[in-house]
C-alpha atoms as a PDB file:
ATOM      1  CA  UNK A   1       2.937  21.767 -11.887  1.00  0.00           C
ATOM      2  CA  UNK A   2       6.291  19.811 -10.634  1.00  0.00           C
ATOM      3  CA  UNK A   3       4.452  20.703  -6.941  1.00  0.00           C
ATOM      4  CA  UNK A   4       1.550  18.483  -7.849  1.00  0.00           C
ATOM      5  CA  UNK A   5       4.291  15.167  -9.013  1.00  0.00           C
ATOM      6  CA  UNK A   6       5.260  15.458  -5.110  1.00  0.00           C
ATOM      7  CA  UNK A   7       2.443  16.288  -3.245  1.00  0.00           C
ATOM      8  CA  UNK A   8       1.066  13.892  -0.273  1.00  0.00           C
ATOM      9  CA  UNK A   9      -2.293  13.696  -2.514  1.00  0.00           C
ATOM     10  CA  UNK A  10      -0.134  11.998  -4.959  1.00  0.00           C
ATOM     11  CA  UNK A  11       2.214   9.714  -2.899  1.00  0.00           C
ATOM     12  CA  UNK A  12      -1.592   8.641  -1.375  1.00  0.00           C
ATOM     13  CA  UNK A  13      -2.249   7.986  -4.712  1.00  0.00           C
ATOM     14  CA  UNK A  14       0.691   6.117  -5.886  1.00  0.00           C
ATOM     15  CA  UNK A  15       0.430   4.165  -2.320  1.00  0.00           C
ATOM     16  CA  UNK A  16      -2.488   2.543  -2.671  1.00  0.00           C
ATOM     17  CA  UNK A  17      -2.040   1.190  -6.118  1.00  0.00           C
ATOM     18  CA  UNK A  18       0.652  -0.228  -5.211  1.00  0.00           C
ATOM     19  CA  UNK A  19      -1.284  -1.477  -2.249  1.00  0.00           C
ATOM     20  CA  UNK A  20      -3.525  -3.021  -5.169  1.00  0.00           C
ATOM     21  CA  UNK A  21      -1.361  -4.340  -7.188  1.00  0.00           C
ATOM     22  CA  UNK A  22       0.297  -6.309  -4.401  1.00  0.00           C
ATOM     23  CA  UNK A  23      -3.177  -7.537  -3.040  1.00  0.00           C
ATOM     24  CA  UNK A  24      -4.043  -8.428  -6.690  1.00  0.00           C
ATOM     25  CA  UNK A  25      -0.249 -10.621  -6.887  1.00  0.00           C
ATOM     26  CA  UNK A  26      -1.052 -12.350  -3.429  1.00  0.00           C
ATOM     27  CA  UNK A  27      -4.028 -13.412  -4.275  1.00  0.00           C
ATOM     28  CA  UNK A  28      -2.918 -15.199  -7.416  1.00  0.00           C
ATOM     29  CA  UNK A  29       0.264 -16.218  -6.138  1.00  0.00           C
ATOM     30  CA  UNK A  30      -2.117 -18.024  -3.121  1.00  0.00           C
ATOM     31  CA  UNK A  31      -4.003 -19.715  -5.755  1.00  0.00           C
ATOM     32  CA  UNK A  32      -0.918 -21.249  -7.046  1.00  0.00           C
ATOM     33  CA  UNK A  33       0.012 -24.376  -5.194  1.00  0.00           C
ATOM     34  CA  UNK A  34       3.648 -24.536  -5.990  1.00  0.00           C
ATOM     35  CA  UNK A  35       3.822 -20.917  -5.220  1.00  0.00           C
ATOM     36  CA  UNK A  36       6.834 -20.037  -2.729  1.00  0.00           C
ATOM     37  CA  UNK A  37       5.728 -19.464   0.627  1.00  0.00           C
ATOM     38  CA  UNK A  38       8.925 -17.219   1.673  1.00  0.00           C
ATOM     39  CA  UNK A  39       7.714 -15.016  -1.213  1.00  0.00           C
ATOM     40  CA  UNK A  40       4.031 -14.710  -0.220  1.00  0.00           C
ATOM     41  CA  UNK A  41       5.050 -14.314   3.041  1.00  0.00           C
ATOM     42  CA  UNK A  42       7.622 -11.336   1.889  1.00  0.00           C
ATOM     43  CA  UNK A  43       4.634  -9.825  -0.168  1.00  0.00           C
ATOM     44  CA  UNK A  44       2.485  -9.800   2.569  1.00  0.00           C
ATOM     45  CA  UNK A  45       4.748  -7.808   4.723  1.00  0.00           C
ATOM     46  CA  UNK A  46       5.051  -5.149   2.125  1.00  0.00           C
ATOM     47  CA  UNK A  47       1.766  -4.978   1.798  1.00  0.00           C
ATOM     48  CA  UNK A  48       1.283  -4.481   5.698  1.00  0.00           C
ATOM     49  CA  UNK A  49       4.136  -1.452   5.437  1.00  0.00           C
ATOM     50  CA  UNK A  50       2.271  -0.192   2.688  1.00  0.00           C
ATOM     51  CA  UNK A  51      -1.112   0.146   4.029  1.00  0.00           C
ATOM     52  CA  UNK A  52       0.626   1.678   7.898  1.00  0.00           C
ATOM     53  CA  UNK A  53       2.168   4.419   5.236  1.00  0.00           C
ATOM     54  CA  UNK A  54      -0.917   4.861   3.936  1.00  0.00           C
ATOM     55  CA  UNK A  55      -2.561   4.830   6.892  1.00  0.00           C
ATOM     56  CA  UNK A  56      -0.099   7.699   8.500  1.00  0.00           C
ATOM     57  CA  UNK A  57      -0.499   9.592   5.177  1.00  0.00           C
ATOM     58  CA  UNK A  58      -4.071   9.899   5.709  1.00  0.00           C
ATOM     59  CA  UNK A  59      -3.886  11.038   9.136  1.00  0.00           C
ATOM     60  CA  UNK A  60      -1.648  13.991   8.185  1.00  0.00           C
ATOM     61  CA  UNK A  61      -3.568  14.852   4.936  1.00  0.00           C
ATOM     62  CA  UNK A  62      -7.287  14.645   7.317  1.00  0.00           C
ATOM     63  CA  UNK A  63      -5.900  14.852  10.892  1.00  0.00           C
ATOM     64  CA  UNK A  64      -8.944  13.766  13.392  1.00  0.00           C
ATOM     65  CA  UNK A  65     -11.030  16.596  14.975  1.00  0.00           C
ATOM     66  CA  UNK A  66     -10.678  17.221  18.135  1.00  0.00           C
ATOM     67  CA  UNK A  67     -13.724  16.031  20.540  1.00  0.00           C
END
């Protein structure tokens, strides 16, 4: 069972939620006028490093066939 709270399935898992959450913060945060654009702009970026770890993750959980 403590296997499973490590796994790559999991961090995949955990990755994109926070992927979410962030795109669900940005887009409020760029509704908001007075909002701070250092701090969007620092949200963004973490969302971009997010979704390349995700993207790598993915890759080594479903590596592409060969042609």
């Amino acid at each position: 069972m403590d296997e499973n709270l490590h796994s790559p399935q999991r961090r995949l898992i955990e990755l994109r939620m926070e992927h979410a959450d962030l795109d669900d913060l940005i887009d409020r945060n760029a509704l908001d006028h007075l909002a701070d654009e250092l701090t969007l702009r620092r949200l963004k970026k973490r969302r971009l490093r997010l979704r390349d770890q995700i993207s790598r993750l993915e890759t080594e959980l479903d590596p592409p066939e060969p042609a």
